[in-house]
Protein backbone atom coordinates (compact mmCIF):
# COMPACT_ATOMS: atom_id res chain seq x y z
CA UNK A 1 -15.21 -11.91 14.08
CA UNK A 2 -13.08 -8.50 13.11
CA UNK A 3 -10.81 -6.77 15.05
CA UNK A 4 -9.21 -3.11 15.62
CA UNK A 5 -5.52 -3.45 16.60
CA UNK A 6 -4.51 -0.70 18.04
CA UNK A 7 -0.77 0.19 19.43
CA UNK A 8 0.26 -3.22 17.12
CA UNK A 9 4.03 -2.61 17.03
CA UNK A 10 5.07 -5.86 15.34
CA UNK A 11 2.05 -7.94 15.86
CA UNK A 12 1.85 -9.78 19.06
CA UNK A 13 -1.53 -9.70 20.14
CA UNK A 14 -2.50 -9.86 16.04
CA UNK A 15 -0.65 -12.84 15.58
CA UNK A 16 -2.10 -14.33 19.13
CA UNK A 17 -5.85 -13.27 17.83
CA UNK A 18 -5.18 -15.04 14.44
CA UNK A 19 -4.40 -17.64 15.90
CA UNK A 20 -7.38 -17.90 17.96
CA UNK A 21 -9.70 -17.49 15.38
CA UNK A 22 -10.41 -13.98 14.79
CA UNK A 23 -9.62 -11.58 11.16
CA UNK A 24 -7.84 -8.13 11.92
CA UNK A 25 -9.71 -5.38 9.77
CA UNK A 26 -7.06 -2.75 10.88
CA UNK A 27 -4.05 -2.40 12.75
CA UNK A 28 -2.64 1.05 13.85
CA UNK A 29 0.53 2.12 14.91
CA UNK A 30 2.98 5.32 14.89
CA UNK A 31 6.72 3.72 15.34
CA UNK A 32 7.79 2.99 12.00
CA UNK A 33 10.60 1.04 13.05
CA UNK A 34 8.29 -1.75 15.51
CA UNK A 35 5.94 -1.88 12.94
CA UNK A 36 8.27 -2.30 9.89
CA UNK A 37 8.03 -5.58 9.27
CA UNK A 38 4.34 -5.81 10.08
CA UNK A 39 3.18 -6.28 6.96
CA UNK A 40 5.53 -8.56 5.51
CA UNK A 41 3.88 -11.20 8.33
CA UNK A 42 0.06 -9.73 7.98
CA UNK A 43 0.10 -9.10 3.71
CA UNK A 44 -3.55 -9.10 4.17
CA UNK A 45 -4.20 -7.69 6.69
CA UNK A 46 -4.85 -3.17 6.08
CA UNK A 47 -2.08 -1.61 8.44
CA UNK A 48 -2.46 2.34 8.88
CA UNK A 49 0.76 4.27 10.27
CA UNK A 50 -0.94 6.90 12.49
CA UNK A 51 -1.43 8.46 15.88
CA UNK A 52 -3.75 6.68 17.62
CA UNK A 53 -5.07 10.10 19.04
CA UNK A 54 -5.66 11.53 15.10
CA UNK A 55 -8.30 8.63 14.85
CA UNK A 56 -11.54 10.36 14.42
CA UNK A 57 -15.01 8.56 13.32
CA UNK A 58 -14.27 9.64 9.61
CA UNK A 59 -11.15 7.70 9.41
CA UNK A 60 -12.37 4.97 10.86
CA UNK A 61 -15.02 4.97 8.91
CA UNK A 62 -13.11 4.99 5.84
CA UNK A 63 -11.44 1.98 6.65
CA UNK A 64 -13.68 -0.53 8.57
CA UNK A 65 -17.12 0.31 7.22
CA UNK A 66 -18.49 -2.38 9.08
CA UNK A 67 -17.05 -1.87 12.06
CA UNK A 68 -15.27 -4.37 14.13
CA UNK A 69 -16.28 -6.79 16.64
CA UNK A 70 -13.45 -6.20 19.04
CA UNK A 71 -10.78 -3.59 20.08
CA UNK A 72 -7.62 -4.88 21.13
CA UNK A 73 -4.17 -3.00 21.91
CA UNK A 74 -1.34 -2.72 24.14
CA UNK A 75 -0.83 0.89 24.72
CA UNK A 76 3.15 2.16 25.37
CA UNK A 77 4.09 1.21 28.97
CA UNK A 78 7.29 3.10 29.64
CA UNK A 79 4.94 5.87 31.79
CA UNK A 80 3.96 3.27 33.81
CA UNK A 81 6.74 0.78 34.12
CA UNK A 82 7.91 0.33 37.58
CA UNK A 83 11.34 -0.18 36.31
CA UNK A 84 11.62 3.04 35.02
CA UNK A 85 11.48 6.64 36.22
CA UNK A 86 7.90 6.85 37.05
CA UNK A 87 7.99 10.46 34.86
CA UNK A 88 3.86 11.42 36.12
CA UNK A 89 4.31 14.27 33.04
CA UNK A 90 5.53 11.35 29.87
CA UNK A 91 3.28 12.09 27.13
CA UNK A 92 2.94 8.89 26.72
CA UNK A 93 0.52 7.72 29.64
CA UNK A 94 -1.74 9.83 27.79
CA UNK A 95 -2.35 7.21 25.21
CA UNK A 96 -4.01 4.68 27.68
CA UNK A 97 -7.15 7.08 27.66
CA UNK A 98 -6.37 7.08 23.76
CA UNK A 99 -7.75 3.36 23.47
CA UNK A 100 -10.83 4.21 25.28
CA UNK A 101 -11.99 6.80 23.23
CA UNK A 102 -11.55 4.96 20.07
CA UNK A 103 -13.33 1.76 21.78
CA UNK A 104 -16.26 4.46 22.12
CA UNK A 105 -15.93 5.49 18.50
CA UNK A 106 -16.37 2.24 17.37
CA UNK A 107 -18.62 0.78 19.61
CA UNK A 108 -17.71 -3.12 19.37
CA UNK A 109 -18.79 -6.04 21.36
CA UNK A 110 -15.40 -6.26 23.91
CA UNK A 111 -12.55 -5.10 23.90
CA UNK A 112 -8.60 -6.31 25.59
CA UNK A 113 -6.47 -3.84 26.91
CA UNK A 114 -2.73 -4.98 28.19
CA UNK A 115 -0.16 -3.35 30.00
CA UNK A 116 2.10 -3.61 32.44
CA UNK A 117 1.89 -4.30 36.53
CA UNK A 118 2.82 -1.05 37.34
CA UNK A 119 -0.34 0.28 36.05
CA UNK A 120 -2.45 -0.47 39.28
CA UNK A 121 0.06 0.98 41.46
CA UNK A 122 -1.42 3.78 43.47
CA UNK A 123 0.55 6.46 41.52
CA UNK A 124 -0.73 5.18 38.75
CA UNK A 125 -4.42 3.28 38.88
CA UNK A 126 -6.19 6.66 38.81
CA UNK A 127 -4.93 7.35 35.12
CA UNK A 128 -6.69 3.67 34.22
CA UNK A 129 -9.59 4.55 36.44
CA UNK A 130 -10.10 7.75 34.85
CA UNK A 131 -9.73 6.27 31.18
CA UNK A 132 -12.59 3.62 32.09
CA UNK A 133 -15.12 5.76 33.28
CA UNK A 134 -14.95 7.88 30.00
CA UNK A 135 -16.93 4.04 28.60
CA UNK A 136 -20.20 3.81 28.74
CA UNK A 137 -23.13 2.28 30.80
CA UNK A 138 -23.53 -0.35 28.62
CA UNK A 139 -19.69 -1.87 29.26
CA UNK A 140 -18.96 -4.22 31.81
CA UNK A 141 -15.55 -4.32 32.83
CA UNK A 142 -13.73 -7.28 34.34
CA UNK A 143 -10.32 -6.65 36.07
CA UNK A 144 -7.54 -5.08 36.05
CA UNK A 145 -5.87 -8.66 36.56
CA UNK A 146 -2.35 -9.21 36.44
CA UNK A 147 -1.79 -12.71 34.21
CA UNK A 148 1.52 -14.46 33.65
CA UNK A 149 2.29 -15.59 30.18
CA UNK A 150 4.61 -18.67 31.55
CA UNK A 151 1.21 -19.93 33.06
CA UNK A 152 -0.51 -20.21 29.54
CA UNK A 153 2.28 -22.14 28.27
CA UNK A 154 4.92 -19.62 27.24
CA UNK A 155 8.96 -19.57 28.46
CA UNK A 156 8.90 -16.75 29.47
CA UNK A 157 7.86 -15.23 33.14
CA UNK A 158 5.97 -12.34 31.80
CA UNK A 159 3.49 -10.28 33.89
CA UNK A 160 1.32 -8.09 32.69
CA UNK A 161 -2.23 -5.89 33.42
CA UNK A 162 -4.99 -6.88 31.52
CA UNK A 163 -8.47 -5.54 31.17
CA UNK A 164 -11.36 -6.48 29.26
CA UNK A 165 -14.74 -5.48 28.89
CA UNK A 166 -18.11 -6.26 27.05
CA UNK A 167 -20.84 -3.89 25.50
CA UNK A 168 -23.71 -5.83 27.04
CA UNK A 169 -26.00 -3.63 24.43
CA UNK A 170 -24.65 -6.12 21.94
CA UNK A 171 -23.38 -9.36 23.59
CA UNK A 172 -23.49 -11.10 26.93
CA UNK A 173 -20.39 -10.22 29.33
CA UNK A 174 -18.48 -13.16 30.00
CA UNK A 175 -16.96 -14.35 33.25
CA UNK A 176 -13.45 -13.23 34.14
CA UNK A 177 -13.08 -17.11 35.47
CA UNK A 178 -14.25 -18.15 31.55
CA UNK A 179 -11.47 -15.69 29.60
CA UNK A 180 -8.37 -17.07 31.83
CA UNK A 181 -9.45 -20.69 32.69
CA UNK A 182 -7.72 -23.26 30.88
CA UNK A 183 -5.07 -26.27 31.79
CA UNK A 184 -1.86 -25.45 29.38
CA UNK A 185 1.70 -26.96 29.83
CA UNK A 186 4.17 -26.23 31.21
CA UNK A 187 7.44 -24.91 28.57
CA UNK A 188 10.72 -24.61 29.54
CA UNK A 189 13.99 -22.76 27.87
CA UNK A 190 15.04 -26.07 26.88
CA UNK A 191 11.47 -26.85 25.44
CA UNK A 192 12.01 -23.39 23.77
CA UNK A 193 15.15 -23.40 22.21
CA UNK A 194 17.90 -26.18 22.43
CA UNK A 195 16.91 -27.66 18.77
CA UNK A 196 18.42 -23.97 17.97
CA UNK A 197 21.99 -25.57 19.11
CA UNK A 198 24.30 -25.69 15.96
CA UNK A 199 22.14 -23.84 13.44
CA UNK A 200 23.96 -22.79 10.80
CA UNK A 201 24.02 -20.19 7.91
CA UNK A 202 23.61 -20.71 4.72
CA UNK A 203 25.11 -18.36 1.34
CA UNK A 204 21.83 -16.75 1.34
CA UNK A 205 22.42 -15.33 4.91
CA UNK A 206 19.50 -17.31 5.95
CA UNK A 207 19.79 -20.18 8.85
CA UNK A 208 19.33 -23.71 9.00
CA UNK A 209 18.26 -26.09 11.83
CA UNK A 210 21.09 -28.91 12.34
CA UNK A 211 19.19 -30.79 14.88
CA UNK A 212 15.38 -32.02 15.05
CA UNK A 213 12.87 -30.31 17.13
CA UNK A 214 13.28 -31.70 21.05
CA UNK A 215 9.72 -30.48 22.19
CA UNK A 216 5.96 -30.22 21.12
CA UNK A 217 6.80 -26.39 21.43
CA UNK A 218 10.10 -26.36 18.82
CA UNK A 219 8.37 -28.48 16.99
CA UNK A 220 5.72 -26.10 16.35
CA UNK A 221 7.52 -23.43 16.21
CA UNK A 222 9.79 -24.25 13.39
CA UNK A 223 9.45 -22.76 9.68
CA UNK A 224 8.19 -24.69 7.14
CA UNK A 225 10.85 -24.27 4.85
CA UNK A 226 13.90 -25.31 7.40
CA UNK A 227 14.90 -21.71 6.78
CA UNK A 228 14.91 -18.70 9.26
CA UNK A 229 16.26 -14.76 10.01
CA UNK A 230 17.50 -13.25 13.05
CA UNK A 231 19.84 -15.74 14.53
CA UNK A 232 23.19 -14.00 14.26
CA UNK A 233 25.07 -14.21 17.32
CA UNK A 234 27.01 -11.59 19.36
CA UNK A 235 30.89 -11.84 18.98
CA UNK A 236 31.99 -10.24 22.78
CA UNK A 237 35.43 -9.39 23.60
CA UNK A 238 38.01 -11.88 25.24
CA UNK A 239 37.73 -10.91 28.82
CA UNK A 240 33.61 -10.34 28.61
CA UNK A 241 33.39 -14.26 27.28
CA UNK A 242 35.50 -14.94 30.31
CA UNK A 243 33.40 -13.20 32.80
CA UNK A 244 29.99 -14.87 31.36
CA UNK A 245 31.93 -18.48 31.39
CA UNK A 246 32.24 -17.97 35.36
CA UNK A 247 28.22 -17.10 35.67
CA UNK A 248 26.07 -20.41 36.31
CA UNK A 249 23.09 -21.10 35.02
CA UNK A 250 20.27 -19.10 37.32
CA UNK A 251 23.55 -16.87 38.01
CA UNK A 252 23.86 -12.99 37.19
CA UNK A 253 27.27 -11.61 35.72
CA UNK A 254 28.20 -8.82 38.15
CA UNK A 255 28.76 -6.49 35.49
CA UNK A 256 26.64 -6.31 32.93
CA UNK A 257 23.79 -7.83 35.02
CA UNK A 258 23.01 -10.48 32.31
CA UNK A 259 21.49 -13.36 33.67
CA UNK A 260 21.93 -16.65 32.84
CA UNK A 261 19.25 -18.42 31.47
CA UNK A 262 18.29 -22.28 33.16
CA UNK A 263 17.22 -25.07 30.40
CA UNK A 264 14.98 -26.37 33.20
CA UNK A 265 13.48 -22.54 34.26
CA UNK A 266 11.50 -20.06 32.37
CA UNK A 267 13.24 -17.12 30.55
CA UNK A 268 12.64 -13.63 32.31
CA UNK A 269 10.60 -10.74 31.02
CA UNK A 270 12.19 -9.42 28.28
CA UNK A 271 12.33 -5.47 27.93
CA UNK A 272 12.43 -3.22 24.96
CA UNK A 273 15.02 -1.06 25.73
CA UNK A 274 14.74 2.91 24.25
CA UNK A 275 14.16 4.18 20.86
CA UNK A 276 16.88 6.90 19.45
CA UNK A 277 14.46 9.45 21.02
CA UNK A 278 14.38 8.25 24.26
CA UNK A 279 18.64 7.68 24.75
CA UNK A 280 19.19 4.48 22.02
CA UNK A 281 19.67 2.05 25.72
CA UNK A 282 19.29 -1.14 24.64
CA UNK A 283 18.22 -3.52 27.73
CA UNK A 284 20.11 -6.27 29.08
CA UNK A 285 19.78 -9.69 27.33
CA UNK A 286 19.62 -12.91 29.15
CA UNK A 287 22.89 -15.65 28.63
CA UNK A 288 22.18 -18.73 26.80
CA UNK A 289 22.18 -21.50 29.25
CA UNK A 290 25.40 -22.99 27.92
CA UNK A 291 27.34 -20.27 25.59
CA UNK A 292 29.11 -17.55 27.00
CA UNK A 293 27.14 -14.97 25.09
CA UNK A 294 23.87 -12.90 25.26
CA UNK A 295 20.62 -14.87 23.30
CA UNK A 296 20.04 -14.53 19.42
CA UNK A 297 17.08 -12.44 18.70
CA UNK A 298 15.38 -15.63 17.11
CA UNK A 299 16.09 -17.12 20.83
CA UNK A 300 14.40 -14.25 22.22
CA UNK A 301 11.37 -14.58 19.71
CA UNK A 302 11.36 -18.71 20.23
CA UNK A 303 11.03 -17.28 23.99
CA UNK A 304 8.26 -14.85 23.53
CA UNK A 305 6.43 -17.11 21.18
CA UNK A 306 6.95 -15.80 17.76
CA UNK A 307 7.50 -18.78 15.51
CA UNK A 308 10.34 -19.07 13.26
CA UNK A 309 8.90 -17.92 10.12
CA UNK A 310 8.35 -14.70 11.93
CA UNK A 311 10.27 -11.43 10.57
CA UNK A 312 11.98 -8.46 12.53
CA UNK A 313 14.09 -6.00 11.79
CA UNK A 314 17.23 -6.50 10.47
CA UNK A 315 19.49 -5.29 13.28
CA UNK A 316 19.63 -6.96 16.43
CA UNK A 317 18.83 -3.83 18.28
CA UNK A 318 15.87 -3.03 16.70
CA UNK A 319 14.58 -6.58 16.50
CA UNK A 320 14.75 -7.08 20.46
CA UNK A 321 12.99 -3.62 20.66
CA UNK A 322 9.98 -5.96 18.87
CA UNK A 323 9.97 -8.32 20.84
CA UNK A 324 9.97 -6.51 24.00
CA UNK A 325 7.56 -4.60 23.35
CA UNK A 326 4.98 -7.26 22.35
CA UNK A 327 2.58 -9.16 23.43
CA UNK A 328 3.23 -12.89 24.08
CA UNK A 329 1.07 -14.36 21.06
CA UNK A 330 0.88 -17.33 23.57
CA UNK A 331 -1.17 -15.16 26.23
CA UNK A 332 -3.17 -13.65 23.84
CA UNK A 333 -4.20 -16.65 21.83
CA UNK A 334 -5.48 -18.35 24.80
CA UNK A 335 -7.36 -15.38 26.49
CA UNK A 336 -8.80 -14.53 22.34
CA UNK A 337 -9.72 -18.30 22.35
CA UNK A 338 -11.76 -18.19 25.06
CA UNK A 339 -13.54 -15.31 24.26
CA UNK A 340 -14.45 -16.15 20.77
CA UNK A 341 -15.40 -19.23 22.55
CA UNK A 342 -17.96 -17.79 24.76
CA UNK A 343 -18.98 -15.40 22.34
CA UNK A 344 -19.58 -18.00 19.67
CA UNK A 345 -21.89 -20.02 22.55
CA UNK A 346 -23.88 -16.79 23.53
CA UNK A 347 -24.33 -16.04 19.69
CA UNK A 348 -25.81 -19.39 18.84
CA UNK A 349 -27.93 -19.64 22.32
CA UNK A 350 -29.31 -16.47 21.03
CA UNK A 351 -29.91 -17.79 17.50
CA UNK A 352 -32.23 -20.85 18.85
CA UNK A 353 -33.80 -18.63 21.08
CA UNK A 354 -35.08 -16.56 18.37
CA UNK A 355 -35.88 -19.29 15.88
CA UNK A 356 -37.97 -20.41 18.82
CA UNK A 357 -40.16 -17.93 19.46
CA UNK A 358 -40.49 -17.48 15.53
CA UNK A 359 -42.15 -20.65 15.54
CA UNK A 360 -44.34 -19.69 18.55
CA UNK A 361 -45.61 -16.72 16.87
C-alpha cells in the first residue's frame, strides 16, 4: 500500500511506515534544513520541498497518478505546545487544517494525523474540531487519543495526539482497540544506549562501536557496517562538568535544568528547540547517566528510535532539531502495522466474498 507523507521533516513516521510494510509515493515538506538529509535515507523514495498549503489536485496529480492509499503527517506543533506561549495568532496552527484538505484531495483509504497533547486542550480542540469536520461523510474518525511511545517499546516517555480515520467508501473502519493493541517490551536507557560507551572515531571522522550490543534493542539498532555519524560529544567548561558531576541520576542540574538520564528509566520527551526564525534556542538536552555531559545526538536518535545507519545534519544543533521534531519510528511502526494488518484482512475477506458470489451467479 502507498502513502502521502506530509509535514516529513527527517522521516520519522516514513521510516516507522517502512518498516511496517507500506511504500511512500511522496513525502512533502518546507524546512530545508529537517528535511536535508531526507533523501540520503529514502533514495527512492520522490521527496517534494513545498508548502503543504500550495498542494493543489494538479500537483498531486503530477506526482502520484495513482493516488495513495494513506495520508500520514505530523503537522508543526509549536502553536499548540503547552510548553510554549500558547500564541492563538502563530501561522502555524493553520497547517493542521492544511492536512485535511489535502486528505480530501486525495481521497485515500485512512489516514494518521500526530501531534502533540496540547492539541485537545480547550484553547485549542476547536482548531482540530474545526479541521475534521471540513472531511467528509464517508470518514470515520477514531480519537483524538493521546499514546505514549515508551509503551510500544521505545526509551523514550513521549506523548503525543493521534488521530486516524477511514474512508468507509473504500475500506472497512477499523477499531481504535485493533490500531493500538499489542504486547511490546519494555526498553530502557541502558537497553538504548550503553553499548555506545567507548565508541571511538576513526580518520574518516566516522565512529566505531568498542563494545558488543547489551540488548535486543542495540542490537538492532546497530549499522551494518560497524560505522556511524553524529556521535561527537560536547566539551563543557571546567566548572559546568563540575556542576553536572554533583546531579544524580533521575536528578536535575539547578542551572541549566538538564536532567539526568537513569539506565534503569526511560529518557524524557525530547524537544526541537527553534529554527533561526523563531530565536536559534536550542532546548535542553538530557545528561548521560554516567558522564558529566549533555547526550550525543546519535544517543538522542538511539533514544527516539532512529537506528544507527540513520543520517542528520551535520551540526549538533540542527541534528537534535530532527529528532525532536519527529515521530518515534517505534510508535508509528506499530500503529502502521496494525493497520496494514487489518486492512490486509478486510481486503482479502472481501476478495472471497466476491469470488463467492461469482460462482453463485
Amino acid at each position: 500500500m502507498k502513502l502521502l507523507d506530509l509535514f516529513s521533516g527527517c522521516g520519522g513516521l516514513t521510516l516507522g511506515s517502512k518498516k511496517a510494510g507500506f511504500e511512500t509515493a511522496l513525502a512533502v515538506d518546507i524546512d530545508p534544513i529537517l528535511s536535508s538529509s531526507f533523501n540520503i535515507n529514502f533514495p527512492g523514495i520522490t521527496f517534494l520541498k513545498s508548502d503543504v498549503s500550495l498542494l493543489n489536485h494538479e500537483i498531486l496529480s503530477d506526482f502520484i497518478p495513482d493516488g495513495v492509499d494513506g495520508v500520514i503527517g505530523g503537522p508543526p506543533c509549536q502553536g499548540f505546545s503547552g510548553i510554549g506561549k500558547g500564541n492563538a495568532f502563530d501561522p502555524r496552527r493553520e497547517l493542521l487544517k492544511e492536512f485535511f484538505r489535502v486528505v480530501n484531495l486525495v481521497n485515500p483509504k485512512f489516514f494518521v494525523m500526530e501531534n502533540v497533547p496540547g492539541l485537545i486542550f480547550p484553547n485549542n480542540k476547536p482548531v482540530l474540531d474545526q479541521a475534521l469536520s471540513t472531511l467528509g461523510s464517508d470518514w470515520e474518525v477514531l480519537g483524538p487519543i493521546v499514546l505514549d511511545a515508551a509503551d510500544y517499546g521505545a526509551p523514550t516517555k513521549r506523548r503525543r495526539v493521534f488521530v486516524f480515520g477511514f474512508n468507509t467508501s473504500k475500506t472497512m473502519s477499523l477499531s481504535l482497540e485493533d490500531i493500538i493493541s499489542g504486547t511490546y517490551p519494555r526498553t530502557t536507557v541502558r537497553d538504548a544506549i550503553h553499548d555506545l560507551k567507548g565508541a571511538y572515531q576513526g580518520k574518516d571522522g566516522l565512529w566505531r562501536y568498542k563494545r558488543k550490543a547489551s540488548s535486543p534493542y542495540s542490537f538492532k539498532m546497530r549499522s551494518a557496517s560497524g560505522k556511524f555519524s553524529g556521535h561527537q560529544l560536547t566539551k563543557h567548561k571546567h566548572e559546568v562538568e563540575s556542576r553536572f558531576a554533583r546531579v544524580p541520576q533521575g536528578g536535575v542540574d539547578p542551572v541549566g535544568k538538564h536532567k539526568r538520564l537513569e539506565w534503569s528509566g526511560f529518557c524524557p520527551t525530547l524537544r526541537a528547540g527553534t529554527g533561526a526564525d523563531k530565536g536559534s534556542f536550542q532546548s535542553v538536552r538530557p545528561l548521560h547517566p554516567d558522564d558529566n555531559r549533555v547526550i550525543t545526538p546519535r544517543e538522542g536518535a538511539r533514544l527516539q528510535g532512529f537506528p544507527d545507519d540513520f543520517i542528520f545534519h551535520e551540526t549538533v544543533w540542527h541534528s537534535f532539531r530532527m529528532i525532536g521534531n519527529s515521530v518515534s519510528p517505534i510508535i508509528a511502526e506499530a500503529l502502521l502495522k496494525n493497520i496494514a494488518n487489518g486492512l490486509e484482512k478486510y481486503a482479502a475477506r472481501t476478495a472471497s466474498a466476491n469470488t463467492e458470489a461469482c460462482a453463485l451467479a
